[in-house]
C-alpha atoms as a PDB file:
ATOM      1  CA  UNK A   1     -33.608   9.809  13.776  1.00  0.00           C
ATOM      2  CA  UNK A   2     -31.192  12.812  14.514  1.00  0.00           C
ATOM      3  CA  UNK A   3     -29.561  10.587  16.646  1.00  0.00           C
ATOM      4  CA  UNK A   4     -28.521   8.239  13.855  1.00  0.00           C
ATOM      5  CA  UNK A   5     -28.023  11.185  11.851  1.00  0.00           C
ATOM      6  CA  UNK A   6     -25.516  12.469  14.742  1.00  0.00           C
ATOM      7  CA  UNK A   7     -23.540   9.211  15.214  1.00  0.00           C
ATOM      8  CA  UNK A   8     -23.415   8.742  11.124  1.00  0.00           C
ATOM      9  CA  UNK A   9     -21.949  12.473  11.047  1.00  0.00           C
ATOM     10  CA  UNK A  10     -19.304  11.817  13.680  1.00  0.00           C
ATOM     11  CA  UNK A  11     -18.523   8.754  12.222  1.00  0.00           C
ATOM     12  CA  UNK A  12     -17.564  10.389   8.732  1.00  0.00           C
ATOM     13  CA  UNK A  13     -15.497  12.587  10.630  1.00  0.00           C
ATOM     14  CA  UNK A  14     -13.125  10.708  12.721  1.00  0.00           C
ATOM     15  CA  UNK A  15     -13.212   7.832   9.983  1.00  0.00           C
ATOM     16  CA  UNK A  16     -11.877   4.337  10.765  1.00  0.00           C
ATOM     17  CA  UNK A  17      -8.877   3.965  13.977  1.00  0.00           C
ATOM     18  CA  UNK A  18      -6.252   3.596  11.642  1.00  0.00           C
ATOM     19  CA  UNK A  19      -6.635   7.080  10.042  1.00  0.00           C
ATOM     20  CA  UNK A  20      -7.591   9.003  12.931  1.00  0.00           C
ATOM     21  CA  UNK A  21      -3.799  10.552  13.761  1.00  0.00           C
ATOM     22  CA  UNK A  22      -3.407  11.461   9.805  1.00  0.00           C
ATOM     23  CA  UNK A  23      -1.241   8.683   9.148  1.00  0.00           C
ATOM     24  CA  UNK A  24       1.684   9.105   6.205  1.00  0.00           C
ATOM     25  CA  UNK A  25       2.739   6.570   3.437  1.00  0.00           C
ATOM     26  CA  UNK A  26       6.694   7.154   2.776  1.00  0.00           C
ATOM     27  CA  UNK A  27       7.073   6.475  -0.692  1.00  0.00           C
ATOM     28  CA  UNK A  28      10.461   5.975  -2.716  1.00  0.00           C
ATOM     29  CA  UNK A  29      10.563   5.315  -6.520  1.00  0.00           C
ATOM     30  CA  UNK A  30      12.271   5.710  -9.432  1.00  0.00           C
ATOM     31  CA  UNK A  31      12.048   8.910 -11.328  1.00  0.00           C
ATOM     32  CA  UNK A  32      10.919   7.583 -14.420  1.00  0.00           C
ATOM     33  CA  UNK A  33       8.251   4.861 -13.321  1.00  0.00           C
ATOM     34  CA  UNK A  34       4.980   6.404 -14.913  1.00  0.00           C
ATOM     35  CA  UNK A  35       2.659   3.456 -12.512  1.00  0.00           C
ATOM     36  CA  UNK A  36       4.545   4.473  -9.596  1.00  0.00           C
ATOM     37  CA  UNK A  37       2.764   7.978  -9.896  1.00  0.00           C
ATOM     38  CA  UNK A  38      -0.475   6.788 -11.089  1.00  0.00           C
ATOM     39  CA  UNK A  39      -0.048   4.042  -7.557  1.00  0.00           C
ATOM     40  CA  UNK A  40       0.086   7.499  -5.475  1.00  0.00           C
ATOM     41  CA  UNK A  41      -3.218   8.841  -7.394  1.00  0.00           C
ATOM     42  CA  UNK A  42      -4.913   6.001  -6.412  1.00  0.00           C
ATOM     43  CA  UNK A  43      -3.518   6.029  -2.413  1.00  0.00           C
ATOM     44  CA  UNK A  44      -4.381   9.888  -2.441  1.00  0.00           C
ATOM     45  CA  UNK A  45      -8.128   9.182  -3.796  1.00  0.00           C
ATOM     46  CA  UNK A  46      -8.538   6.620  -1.447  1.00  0.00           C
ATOM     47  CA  UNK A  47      -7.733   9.371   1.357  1.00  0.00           C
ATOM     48  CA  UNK A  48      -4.107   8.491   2.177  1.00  0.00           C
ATOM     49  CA  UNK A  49      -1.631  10.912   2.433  1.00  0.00           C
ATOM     50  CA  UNK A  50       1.798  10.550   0.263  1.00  0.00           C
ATOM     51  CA  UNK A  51       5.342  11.132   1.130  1.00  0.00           C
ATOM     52  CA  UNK A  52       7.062  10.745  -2.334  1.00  0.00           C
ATOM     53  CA  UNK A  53      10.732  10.352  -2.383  1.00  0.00           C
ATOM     54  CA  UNK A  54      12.403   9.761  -6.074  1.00  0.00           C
ATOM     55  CA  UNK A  55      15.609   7.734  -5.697  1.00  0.00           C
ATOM     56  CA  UNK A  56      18.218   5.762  -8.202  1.00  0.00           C
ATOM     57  CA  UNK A  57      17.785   2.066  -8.485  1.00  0.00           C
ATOM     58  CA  UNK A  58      21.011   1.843  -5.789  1.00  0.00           C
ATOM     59  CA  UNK A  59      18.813   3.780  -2.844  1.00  0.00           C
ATOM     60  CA  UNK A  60      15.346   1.637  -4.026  1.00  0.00           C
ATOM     61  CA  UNK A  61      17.471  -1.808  -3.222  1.00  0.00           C
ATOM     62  CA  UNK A  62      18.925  -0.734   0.013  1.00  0.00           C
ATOM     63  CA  UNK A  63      15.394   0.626   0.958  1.00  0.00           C
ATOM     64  CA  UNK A  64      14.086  -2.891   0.067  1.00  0.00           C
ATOM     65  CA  UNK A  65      16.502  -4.592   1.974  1.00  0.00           C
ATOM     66  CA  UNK A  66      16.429  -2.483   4.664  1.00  0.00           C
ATOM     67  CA  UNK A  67      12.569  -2.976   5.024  1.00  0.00           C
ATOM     68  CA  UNK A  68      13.462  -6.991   4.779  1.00  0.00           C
ATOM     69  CA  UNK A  69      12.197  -7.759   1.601  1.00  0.00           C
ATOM     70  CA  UNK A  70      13.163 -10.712  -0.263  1.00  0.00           C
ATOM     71  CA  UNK A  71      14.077  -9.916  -4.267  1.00  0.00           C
ATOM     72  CA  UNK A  72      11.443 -12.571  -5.249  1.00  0.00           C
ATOM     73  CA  UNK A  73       8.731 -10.263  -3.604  1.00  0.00           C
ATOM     74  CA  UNK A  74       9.887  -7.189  -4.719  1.00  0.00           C
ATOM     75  CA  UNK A  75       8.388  -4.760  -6.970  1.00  0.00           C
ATOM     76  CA  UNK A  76       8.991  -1.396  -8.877  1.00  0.00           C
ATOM     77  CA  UNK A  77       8.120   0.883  -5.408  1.00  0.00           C
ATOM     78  CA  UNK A  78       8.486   0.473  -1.830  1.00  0.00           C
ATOM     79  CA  UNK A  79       6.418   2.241   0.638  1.00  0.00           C
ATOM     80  CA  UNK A  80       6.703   2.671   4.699  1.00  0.00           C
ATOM     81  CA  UNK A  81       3.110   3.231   6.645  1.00  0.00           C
ATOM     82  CA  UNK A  82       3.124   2.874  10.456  1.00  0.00           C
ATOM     83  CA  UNK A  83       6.123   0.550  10.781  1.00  0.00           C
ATOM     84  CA  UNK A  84       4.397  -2.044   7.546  1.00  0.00           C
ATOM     85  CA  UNK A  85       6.098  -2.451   4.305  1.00  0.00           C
ATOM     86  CA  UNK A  86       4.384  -1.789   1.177  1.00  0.00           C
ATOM     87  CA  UNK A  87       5.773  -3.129  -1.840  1.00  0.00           C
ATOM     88  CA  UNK A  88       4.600  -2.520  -5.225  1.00  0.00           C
ATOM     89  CA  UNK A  89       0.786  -1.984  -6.448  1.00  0.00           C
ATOM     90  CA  UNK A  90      -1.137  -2.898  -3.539  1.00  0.00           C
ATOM     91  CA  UNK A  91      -4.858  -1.886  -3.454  1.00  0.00           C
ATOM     92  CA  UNK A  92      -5.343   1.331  -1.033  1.00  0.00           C
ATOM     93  CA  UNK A  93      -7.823  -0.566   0.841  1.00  0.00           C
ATOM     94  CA  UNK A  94      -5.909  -3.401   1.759  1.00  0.00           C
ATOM     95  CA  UNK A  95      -3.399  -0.730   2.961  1.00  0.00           C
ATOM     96  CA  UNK A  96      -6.265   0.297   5.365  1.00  0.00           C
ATOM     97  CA  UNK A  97      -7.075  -2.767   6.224  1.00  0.00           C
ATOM     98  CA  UNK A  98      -3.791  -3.858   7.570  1.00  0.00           C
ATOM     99  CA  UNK A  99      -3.664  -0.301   9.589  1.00  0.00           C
ATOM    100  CA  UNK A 100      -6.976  -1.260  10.801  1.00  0.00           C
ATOM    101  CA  UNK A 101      -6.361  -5.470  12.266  1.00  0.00           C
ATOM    102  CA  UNK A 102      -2.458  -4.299  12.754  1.00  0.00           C
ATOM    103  CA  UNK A 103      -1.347  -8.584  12.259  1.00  0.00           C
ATOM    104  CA  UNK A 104       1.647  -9.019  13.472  1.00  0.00           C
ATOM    105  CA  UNK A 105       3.894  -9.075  10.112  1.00  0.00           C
ATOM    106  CA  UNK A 106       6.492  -6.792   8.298  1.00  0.00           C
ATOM    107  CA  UNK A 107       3.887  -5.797   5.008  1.00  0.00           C
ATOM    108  CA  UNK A 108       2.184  -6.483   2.611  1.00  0.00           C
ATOM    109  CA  UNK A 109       3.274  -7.179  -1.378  1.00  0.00           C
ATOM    110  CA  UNK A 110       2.165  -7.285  -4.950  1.00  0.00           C
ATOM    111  CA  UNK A 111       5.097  -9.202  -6.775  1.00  0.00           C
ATOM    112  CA  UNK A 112       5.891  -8.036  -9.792  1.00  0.00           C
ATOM    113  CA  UNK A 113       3.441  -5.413 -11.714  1.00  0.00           C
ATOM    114  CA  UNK A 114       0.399  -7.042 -12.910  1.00  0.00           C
ATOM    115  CA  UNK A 115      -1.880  -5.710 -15.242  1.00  0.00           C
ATOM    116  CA  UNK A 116      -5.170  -3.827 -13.710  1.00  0.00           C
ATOM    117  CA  UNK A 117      -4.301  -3.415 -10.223  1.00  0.00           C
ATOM    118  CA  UNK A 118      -3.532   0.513  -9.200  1.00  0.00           C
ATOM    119  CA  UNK A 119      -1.588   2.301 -10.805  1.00  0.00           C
ATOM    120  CA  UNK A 120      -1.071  -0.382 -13.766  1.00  0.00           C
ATOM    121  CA  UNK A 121      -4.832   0.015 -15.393  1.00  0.00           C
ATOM    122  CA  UNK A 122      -4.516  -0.866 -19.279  1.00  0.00           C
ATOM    123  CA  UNK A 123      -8.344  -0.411 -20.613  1.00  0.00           C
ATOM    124  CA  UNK A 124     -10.282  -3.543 -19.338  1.00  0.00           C
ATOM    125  CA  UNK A 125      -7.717  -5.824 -18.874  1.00  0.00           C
ATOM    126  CA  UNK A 126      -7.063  -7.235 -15.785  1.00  0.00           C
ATOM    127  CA  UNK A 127      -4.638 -10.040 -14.808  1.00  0.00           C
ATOM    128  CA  UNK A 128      -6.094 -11.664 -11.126  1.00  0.00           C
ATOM    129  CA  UNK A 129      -3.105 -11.203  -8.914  1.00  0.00           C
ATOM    130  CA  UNK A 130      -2.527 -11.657  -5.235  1.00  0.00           C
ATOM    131  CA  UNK A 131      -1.580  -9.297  -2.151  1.00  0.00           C
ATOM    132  CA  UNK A 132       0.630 -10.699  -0.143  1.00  0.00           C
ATOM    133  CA  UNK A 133       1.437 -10.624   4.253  1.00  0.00           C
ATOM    134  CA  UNK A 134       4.652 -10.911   4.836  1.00  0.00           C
ATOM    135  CA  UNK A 135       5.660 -12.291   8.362  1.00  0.00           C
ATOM    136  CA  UNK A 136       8.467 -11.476  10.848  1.00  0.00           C
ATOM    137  CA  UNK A 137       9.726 -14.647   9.696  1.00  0.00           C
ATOM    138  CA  UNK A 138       9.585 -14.155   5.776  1.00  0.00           C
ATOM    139  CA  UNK A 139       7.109 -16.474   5.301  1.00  0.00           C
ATOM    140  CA  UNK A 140       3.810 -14.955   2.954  1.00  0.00           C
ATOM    141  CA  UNK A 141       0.317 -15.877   3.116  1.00  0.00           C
ATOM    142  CA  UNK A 142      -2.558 -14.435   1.236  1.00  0.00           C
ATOM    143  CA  UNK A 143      -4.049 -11.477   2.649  1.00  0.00           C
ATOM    144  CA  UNK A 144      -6.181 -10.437  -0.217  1.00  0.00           C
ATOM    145  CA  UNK A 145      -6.852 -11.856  -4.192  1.00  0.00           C
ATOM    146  CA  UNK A 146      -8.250  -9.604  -7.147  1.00  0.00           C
END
């Protein structure tokens, strides 16, 4: 028993791979986007840590492009974690989950800003939405549905 309890212990304190160096989201967004703050609530209670940068709409495009993504996957915020893209309201755990199987892709994306995913919450409405991967390529597949 105080073995389990041990290993259980040590596991809660190192945490998952992906996390164990303290990694950094890099966040740029405008300084009027209300969601885009309430996206970094949700990172930061999931136990990321946040990087904000505020920028005009001219320095959000070139960090888009920059990054590689296409207009039709962008979103109102980009973010930079561990050489992935993250683009718009993507769930913090899918975040960690890409940290964690490291696929061999660009980022991930939520198109657009769809109603109920973080940072976006309106009551109890929820649109189902999709994340996206985004390969070296450009090419998407799903990588997660809510």
């Amino acid at each position: 028993m105080k073995i389990r309890l041990l290993v259980f212990a040590f596991a809660l304190l190192v945490g998952s791979p992906a996390f164990a160096a303290n990694t950094t989201i890099e966040f740029w967004k405008s300084k009027t986007c209300e969601c885009c703050g309430n996206w970094v609530k949700h990172l930061e209670a999931n136990g990321l840590d946040v990087k904000v940068n505020v920028a005009d709409a001219s320095m959000l495009d070139r960090v888009r492009r920059d990054a590689g993504i296409p207009d039709k996957l962008a979103a109102c915020h980009t973010a930079n974690i561990d050489g992935y893209f993250i683009e718009g309201h993507v769930p913090a755990t899918d975040i960690k989950r890409l940290l964690d199987e490291k696929p061999d892709a660009i980022g991930l994306t939520v198109p657009g800003m769809p109603v109920g995913g973080p940072g976006m919450e309106q009551g109890t409405r929820f649109d189902k939405y999709d994340v996206l991967l985004v390969k070296k390529d450009g090419t998407t597949e799903v990588f997660a549905s809510h």
